[in-house]
Protein backbone atom coordinates (compact mmCIF):
# COMPACT_ATOMS: atom_id res chain seq x y z
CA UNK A 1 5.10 9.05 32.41
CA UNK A 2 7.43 9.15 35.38
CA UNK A 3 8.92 12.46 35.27
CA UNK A 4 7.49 15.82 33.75
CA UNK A 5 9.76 18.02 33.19
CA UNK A 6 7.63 21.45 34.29
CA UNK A 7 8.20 23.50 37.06
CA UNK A 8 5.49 25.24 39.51
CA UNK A 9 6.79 28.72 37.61
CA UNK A 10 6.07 26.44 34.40
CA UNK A 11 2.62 25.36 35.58
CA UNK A 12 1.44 28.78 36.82
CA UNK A 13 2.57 30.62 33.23
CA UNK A 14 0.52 28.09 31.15
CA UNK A 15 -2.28 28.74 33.61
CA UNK A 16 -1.81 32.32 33.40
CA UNK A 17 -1.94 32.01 29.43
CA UNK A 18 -5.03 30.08 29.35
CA UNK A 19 -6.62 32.43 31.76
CA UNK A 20 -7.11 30.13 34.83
CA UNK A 21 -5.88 30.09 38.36
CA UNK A 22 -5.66 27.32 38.97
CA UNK A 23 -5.87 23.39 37.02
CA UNK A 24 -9.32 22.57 39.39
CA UNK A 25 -10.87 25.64 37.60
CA UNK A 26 -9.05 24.43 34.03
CA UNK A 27 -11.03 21.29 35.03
CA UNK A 28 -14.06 22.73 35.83
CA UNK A 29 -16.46 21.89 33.16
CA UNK A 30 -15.10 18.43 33.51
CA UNK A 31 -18.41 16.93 35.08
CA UNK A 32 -17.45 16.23 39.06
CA UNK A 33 -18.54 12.32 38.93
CA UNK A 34 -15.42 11.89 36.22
CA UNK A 35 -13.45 14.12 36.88
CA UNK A 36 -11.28 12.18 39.19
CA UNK A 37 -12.58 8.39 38.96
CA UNK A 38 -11.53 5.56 41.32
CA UNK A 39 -9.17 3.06 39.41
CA UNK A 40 -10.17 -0.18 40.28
CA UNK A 41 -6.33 -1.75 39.31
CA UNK A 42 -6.24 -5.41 39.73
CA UNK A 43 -3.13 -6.84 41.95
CA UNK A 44 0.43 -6.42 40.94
CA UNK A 45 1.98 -9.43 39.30
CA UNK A 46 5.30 -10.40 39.06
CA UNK A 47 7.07 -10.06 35.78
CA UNK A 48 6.93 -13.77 35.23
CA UNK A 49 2.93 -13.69 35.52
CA UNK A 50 2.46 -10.40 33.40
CA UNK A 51 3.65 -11.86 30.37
CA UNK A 52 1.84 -15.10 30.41
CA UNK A 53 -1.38 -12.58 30.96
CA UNK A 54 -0.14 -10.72 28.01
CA UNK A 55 0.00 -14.04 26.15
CA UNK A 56 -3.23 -15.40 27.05
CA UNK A 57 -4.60 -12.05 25.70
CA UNK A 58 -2.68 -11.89 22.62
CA UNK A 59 -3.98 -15.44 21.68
CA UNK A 60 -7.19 -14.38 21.52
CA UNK A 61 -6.25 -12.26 18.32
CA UNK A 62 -7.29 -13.36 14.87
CA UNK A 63 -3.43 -13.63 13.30
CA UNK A 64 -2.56 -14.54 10.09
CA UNK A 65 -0.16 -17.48 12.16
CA UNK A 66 -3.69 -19.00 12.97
CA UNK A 67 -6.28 -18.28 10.34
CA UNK A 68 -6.12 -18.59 6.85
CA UNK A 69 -6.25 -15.26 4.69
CA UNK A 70 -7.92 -14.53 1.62
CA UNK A 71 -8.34 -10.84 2.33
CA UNK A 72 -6.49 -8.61 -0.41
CA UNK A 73 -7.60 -5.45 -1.68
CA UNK A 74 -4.17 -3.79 -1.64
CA UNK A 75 -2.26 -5.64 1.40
CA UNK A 76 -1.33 -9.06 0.23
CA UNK A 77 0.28 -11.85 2.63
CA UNK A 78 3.20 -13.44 1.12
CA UNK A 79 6.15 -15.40 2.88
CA UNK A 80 8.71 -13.55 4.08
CA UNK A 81 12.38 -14.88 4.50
CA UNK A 82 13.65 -15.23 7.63
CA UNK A 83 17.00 -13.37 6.70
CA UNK A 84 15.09 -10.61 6.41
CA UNK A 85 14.13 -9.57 9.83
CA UNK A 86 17.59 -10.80 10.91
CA UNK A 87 19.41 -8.16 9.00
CA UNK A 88 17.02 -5.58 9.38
CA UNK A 89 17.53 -5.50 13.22
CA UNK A 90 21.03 -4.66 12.76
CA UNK A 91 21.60 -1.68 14.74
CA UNK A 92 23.40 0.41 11.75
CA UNK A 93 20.13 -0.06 9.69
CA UNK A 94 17.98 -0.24 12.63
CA UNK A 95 18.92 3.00 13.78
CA UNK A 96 20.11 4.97 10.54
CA UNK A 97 16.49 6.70 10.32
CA UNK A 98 17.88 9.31 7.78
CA UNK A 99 21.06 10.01 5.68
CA UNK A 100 21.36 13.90 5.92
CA UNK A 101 24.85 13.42 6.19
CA UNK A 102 25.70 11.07 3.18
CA UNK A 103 29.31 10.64 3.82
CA UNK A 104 28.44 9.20 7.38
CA UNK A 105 26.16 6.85 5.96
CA UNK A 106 27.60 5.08 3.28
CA UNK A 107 26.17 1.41 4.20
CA UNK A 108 22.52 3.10 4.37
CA UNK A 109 22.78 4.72 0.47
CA UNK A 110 24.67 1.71 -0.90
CA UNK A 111 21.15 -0.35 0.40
CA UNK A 112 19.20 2.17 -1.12
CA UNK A 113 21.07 2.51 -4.29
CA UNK A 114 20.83 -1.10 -4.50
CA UNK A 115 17.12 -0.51 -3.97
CA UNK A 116 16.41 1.97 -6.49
CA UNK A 117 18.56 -0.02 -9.48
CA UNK A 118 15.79 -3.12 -8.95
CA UNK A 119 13.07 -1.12 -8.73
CA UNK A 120 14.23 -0.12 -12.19
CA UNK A 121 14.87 -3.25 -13.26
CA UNK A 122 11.31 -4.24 -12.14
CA UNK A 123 9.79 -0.85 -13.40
CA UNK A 124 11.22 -0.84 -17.16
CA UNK A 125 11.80 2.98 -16.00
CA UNK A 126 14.71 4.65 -16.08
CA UNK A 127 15.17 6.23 -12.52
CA UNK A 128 13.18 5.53 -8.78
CA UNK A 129 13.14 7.42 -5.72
CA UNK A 130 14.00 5.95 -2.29
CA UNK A 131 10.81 4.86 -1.57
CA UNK A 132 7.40 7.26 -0.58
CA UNK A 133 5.37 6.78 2.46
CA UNK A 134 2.60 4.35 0.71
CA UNK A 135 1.47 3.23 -3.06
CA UNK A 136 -1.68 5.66 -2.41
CA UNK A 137 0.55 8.93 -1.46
CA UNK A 138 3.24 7.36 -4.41
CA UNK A 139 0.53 8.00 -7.00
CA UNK A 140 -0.92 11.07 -5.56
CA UNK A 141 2.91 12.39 -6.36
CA UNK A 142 2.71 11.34 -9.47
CA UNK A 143 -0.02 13.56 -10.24
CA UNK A 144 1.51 16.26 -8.99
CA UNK A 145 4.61 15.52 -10.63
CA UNK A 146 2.68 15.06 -14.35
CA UNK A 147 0.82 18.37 -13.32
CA UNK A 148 3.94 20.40 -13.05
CA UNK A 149 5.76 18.79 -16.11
CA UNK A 150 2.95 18.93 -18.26
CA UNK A 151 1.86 22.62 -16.91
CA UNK A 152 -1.49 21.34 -17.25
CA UNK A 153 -4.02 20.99 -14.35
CA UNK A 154 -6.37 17.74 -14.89
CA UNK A 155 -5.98 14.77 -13.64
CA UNK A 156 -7.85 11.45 -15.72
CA UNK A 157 -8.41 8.63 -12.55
CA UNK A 158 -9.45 5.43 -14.05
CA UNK A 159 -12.53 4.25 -11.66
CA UNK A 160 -10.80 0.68 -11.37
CA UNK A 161 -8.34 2.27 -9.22
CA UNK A 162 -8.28 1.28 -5.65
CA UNK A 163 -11.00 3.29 -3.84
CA UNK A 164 -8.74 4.38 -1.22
CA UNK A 165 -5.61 5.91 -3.50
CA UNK A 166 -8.10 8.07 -5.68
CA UNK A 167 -9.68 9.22 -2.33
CA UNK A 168 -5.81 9.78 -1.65
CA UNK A 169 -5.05 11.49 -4.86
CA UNK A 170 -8.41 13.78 -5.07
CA UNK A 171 -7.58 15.07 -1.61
CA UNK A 172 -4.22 16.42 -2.95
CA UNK A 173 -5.07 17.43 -6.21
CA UNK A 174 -8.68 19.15 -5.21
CA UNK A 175 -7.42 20.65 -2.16
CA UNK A 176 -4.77 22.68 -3.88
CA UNK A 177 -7.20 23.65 -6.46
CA UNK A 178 -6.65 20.69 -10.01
CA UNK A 179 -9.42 19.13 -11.24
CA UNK A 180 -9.90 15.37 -11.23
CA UNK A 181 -12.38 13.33 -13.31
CA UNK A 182 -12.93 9.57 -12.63
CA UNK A 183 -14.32 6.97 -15.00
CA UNK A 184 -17.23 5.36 -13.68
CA UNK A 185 -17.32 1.42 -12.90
CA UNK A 186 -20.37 -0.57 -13.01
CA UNK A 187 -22.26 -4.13 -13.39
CA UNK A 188 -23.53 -5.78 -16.42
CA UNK A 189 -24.48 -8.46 -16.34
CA UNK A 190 -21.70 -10.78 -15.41
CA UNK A 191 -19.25 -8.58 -16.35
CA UNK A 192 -17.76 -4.70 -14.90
CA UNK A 193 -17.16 -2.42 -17.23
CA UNK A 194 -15.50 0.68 -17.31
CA UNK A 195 -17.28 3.37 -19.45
CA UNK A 196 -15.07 5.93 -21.48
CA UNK A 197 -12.05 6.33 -19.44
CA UNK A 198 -10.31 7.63 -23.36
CA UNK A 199 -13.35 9.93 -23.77
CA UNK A 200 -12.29 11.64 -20.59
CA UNK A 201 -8.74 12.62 -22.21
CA UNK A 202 -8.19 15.96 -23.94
CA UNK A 203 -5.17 18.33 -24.41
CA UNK A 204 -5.71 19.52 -20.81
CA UNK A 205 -5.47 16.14 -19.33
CA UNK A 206 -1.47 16.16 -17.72
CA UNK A 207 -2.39 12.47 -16.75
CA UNK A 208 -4.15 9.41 -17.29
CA UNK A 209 -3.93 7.03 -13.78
CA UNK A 210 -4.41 3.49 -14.11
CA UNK A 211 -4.21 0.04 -11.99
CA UNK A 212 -2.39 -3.12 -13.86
CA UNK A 213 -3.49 -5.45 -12.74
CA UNK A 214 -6.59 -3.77 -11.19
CA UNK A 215 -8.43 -3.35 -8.58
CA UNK A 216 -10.89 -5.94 -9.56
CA UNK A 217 -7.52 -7.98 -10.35
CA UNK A 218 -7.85 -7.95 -13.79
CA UNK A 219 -5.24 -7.72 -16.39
CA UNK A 220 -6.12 -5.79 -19.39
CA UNK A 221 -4.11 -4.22 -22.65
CA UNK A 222 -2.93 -0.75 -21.74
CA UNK A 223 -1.18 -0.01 -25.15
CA UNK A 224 -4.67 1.77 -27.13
CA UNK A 225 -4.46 4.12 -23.33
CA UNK A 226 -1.11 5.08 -23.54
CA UNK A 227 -0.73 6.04 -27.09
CA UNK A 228 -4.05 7.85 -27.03
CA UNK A 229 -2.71 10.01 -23.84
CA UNK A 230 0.72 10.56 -25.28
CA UNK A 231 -1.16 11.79 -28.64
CA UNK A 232 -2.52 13.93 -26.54
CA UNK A 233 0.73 15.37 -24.96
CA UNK A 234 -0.12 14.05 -21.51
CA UNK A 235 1.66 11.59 -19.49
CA UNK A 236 0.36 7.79 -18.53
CA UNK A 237 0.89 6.81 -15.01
CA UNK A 238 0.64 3.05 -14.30
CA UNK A 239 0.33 1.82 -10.64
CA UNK A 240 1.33 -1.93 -10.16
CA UNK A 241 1.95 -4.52 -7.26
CA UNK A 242 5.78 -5.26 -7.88
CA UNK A 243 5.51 -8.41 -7.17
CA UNK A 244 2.95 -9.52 -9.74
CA UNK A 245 5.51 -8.38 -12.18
CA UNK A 246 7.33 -11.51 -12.14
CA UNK A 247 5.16 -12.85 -14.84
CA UNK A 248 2.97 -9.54 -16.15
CA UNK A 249 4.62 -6.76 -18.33
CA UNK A 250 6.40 -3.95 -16.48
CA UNK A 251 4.72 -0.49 -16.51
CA UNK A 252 7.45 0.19 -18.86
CA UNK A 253 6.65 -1.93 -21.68
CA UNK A 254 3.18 -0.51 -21.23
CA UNK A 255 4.24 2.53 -22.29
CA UNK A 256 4.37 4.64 -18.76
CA UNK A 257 6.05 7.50 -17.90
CA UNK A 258 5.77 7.17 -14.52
CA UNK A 259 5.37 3.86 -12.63
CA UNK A 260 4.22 3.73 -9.42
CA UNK A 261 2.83 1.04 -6.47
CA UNK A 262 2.55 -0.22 -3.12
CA UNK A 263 5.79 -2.53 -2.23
CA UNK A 264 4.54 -3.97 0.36
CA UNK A 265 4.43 -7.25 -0.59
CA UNK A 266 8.66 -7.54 -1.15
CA UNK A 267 9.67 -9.10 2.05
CA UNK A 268 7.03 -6.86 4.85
CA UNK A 269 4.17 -8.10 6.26
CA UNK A 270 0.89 -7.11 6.41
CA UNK A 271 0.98 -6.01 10.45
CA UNK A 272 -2.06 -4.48 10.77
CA UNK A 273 -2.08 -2.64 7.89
CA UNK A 274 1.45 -0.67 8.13
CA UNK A 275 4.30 0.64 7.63
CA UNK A 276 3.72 0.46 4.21
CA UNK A 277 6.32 1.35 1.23
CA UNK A 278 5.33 3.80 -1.62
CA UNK A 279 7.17 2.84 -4.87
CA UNK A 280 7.70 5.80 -7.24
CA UNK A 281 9.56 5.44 -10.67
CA UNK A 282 9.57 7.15 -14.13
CA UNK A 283 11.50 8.07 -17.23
CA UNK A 284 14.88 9.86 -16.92
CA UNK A 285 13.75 12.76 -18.67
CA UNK A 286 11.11 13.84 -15.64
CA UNK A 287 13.76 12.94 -12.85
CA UNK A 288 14.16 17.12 -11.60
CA UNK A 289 10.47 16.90 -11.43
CA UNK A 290 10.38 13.51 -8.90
CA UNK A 291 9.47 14.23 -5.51
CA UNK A 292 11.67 12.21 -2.40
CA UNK A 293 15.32 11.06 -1.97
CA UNK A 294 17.74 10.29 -5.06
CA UNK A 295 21.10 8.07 -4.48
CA UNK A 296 23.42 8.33 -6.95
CA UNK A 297 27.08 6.63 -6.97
CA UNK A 298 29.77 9.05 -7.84
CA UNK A 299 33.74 8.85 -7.13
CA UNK A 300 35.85 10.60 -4.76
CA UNK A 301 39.42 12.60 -5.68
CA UNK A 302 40.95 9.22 -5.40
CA UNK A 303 38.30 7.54 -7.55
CA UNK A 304 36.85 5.57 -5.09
CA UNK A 305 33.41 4.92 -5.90
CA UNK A 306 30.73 6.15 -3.19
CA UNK A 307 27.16 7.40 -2.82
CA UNK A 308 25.50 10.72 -2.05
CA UNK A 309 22.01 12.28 -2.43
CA UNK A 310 21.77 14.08 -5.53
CA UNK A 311 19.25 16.17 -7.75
CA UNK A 312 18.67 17.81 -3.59
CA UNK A 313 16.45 20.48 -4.97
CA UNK A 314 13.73 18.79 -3.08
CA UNK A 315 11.85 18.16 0.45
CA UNK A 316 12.90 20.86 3.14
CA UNK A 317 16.62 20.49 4.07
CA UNK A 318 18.39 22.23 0.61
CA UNK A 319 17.24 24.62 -1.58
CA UNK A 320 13.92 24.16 -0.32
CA UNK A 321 11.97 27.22 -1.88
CA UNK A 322 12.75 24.76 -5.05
CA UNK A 323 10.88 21.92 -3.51
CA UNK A 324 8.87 19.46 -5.70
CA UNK A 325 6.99 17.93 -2.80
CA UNK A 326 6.21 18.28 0.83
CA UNK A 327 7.11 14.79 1.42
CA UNK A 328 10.00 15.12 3.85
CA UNK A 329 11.02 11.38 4.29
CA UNK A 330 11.48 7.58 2.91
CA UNK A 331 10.19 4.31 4.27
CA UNK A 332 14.26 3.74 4.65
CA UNK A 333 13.61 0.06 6.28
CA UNK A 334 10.68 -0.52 4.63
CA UNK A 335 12.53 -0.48 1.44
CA UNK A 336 15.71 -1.84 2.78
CA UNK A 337 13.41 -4.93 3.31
CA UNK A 338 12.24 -4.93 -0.48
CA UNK A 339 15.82 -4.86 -1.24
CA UNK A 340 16.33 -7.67 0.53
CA UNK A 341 13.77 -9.61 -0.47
CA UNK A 342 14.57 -8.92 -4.32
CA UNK A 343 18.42 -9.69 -3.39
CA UNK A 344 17.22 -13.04 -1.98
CA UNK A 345 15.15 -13.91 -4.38
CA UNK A 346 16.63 -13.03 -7.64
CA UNK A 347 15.03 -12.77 -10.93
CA UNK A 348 14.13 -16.39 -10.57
CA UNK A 349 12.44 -16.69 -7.31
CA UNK A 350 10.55 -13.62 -8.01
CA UNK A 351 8.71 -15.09 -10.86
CA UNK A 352 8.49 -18.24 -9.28
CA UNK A 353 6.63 -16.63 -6.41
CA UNK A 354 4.34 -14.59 -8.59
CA UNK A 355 3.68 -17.45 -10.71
CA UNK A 356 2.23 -19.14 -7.52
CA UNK A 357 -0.01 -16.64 -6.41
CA UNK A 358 -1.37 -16.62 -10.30
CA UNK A 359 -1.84 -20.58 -10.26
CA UNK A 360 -3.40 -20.65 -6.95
CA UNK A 361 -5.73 -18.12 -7.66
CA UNK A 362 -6.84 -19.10 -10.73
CA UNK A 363 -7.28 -23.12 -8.83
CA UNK A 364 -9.95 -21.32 -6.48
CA UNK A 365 -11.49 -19.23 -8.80
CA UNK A 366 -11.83 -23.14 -11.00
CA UNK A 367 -13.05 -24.46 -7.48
CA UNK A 368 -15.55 -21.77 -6.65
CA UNK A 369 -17.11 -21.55 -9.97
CA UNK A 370 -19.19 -24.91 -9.58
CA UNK A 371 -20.08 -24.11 -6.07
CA UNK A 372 -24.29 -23.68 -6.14
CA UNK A 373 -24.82 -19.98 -5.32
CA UNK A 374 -21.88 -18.19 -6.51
CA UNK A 375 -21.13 -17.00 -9.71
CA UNK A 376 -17.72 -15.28 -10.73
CA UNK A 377 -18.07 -11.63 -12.55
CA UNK A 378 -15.37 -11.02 -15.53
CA UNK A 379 -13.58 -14.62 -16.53
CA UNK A 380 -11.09 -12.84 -18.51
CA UNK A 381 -7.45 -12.65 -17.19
CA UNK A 382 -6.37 -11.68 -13.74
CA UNK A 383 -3.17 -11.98 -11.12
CA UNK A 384 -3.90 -13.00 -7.75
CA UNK A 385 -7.78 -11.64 -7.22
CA UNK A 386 -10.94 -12.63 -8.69
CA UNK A 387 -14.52 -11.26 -7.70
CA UNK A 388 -17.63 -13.53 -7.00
CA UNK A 389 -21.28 -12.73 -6.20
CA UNK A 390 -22.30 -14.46 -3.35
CA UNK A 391 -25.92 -15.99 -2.48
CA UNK A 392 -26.08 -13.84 1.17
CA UNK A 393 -24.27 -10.51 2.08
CA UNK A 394 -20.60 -11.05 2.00
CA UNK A 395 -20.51 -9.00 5.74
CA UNK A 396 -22.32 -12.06 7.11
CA UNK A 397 -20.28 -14.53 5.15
CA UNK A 398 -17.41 -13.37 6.27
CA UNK A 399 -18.62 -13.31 9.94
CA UNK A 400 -18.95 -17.26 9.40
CA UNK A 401 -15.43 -17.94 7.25
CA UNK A 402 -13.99 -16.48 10.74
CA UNK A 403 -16.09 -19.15 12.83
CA UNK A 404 -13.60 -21.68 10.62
CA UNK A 405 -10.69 -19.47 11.12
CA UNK A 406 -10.87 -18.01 7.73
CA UNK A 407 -10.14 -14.61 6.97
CA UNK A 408 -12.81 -14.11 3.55
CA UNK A 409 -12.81 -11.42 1.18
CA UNK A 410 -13.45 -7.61 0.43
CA UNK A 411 -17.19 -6.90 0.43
CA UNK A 412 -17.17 -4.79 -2.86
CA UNK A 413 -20.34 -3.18 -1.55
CA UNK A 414 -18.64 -0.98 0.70
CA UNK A 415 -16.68 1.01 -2.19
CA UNK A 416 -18.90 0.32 -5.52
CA UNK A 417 -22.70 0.15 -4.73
CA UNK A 418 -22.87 -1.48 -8.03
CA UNK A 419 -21.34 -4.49 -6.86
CA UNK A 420 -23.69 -5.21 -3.62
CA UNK A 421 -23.51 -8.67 -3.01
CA UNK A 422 -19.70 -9.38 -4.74
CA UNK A 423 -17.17 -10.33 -2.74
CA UNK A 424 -13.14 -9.81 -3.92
CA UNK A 425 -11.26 -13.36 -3.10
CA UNK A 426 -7.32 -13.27 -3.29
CA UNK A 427 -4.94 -15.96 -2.84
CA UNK A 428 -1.21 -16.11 -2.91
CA UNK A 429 1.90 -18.25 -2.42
CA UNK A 430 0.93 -18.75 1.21
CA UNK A 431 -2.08 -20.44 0.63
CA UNK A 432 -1.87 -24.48 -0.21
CA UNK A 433 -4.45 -26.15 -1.74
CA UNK A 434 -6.21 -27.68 1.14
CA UNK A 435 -6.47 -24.26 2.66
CA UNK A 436 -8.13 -23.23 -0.31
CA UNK A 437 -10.52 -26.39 -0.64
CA UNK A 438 -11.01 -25.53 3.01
CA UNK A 439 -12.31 -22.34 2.01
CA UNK A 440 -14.26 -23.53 -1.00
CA UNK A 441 -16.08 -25.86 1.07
CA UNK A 442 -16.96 -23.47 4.42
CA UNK A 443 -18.50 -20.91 1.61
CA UNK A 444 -20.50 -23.63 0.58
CA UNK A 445 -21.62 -24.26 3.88
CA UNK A 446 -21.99 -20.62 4.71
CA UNK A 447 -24.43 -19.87 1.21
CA UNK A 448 -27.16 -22.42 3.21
CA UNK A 449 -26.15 -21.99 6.77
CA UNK A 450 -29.01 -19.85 8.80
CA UNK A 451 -27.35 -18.64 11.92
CA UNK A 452 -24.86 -19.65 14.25
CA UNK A 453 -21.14 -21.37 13.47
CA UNK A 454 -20.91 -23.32 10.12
């Protein structure tokens, strides 16, 4: 930093706080041999040579622009339109962070208006948010938001969740004192079952969470769930990737009453592994209990028609001892991006995309299954992911696919201990079929392979 903006009289008061004379003696049990190392800087360059250095270094990155990904497991690579980035770098989006002020920022609530009515669409629910920070915090909110409209305090986690957003949701929930109970996920044979996630639900139960598709990719029938919960008097809270909803039923005509997911496969890219954009939707009757930013349109004196922020009795700028959630903020550009990926595509494209991904995965999965040493677990129906058992460790696999410039799959291992040895494959739009056969044919090489590149 060039300039520090504290005086002597600042430095000797923050000294004098801290109970020091002087910053040697703050730095005192700062061995002496570190304290103050040498910096061994190489020459200055010119501006000319520092970015071809920069360059040269960023080549040696393993991008998605130069290897071929079939990593998914909750961040998904899909095309994204070139308008896209254009019009998000337009300075009145660009800049707009957040619209406090709604009469100053029409052009930022229209977007976000517009957002919210496809997310509907896409949903089958009634009303959506803005946007939350991530699909994991999105369905932690849900929780809470079942929890206080149900004025019960136990939460039903379906163990074919994504590991990471029930880690998510039991550190909100147990933290502030709810129980959570999770079904448990195992192997048998060449099948994973779930065991009793409807014996779990009672009259306490405020939710039931589930993943459609799952985590495991698989598509199942939700309808047996979601009457047994609402028999119950409890709410069912389905979490989806949007864009697989091109072609699968919406949350809606599941039966949820809250939908929620992670959107960032509408138009964002993956870049290393954020922002991301939490998608949060439900009924119209449990809209006062939503957490985040509402945009409504509404009509001036003169009946023009405009857009505000309404339902405000939420976050911390109005009427905030009537808060539903701490979350204080949107993923404004993040979802303007959905929006304009939705826009672009149009009903059409969007199931023409998601029909892609299912047809492409599905053409691995065919290719894989005769390959000698793998065997894929659960051959009912699934999106965009499959899971295999491999012949060696995945971890060391994988460590050869990247030899071939080939970004391979989740190792299961690391989440379900059950599933040592399985390895979650995903393919979408983005990957053509010699890419695939590619892969098919370096895991082949990689099940006999005993060291070294394939």
């Amino acid at each position: 930093m060039d300039f520090i903006p504290n005086t002597d009289h600042d430095r000797e008061e923050m000294l004098r706080a801290i109970g020091v004379a002087t910053v040697d003696e703050l730095l005192a049990v700062v061995p002496e041999g570190v304290r103050r190392p040498a910096l061994e800087l190489p020459k200055p360059l010119t501006e000319m040579e520092l970015m071809a250095e920069m360059r040269a270094m960023a080549e040696q990155n393993a991008d998605l622009q130069h290897y071929h990904c079939f990593l998914g497991a909750g961040a998904y690579q899909h095309y994204v339109p070139s308008p896209i980035s254009q019009l998000l770098l337009r300075s009145e989006f660009y800049t707009a962070y957040t619209p406090y002020q709604p009469e100053v920022s029409q052009g930022t609530l229209q977007a976000a208006f517009e957002f919210q009515s496809m997310i509907c669409g896409l949903t089958g629910m009634d009303v959506t948010n803005t946007s939350m920070y991530d699909g994991a915090t999105a369905m932690a909110e849900a929780a809470l938001m079942a929890i206080a409209t149900t004025k019960r305090n136990r939460v039903v986690l379906s163990g074919s969740v994504h590991p990471e957003y029930r880690s998510v949701v039991c550190t909100y929930l147990r933290s502030r004192g709810f129980g959570v109970v999770e079904s448990a996920v195992r192997r048998e044979g060449d099948r994973i079952v779930e065991d009793g996630l409807e014996s779990l639900l009672d009259r306490q139960t405020a939710c039931c969470v589930v993943q459609q598709p799952d985590f495991f990719g698989r598509v199942t029938d939700l309808r047996a769930l979601a009457d047994r919960i609402h028999h119950l008097g409890g709410m069912f809270v389905v979490s989806s990737d949007p864009l697989s909803l091109g072609v699968l039923k919406s949350p809606g005509e599941w039966g949820a009453d809250i939908a929620v997911g992670e959107g960032q496969s509408l138009g964002n890219p993956i870049a290393y592994g954020g922002p991301a954009l939490g998608i949060l939707a439900c009924k119209e009757r449990f809209v006062r209990s939503m957490p985040g930013r509402l945009v409504g349109a509404a009509a001036d004196d003169q009946g023009r028609r405009g857009f505000v922020l309404t339902l405000q009795a939420r976050e911390q700028h109005i009427r905030r001892e009537k808060a539903t959630s701490n979350i204080c903020t949107s993923e404004s550009l993040v979802a303007l991006a959905a929006a304009i990926y939705l826009g672009l595509m149009g009903p059409g494209g969007l199931r023409q995309v998601a029909q892609l991904c299912y047809d492409k995965a599905h053409y691995a999965a065919r290719q894989l299954s005769g390959l000698p040493g793998y065997r894929r677990l659960d051959t009912g129906s699934f999106f965009n992911e499959f899971v295999v058992e491999c012949p060696r460790p995945p971890a060391e696999i994988n460590r050869k696919l990247l030899d071939r410039k080939i970004v391979g799959g989740y190792d299961l291992g690391q989440s379900h201990p059950d599933l040592e040895g399985c390895m979650l494959l995903c393919s979408t739009e983005v990957n053509g079929k010699q890419d695939i056969d590619s892969l098919v044919t370096a895991l082949g090489e990689a099940a006999t392979s005993e060291g070294g590149a394939i």
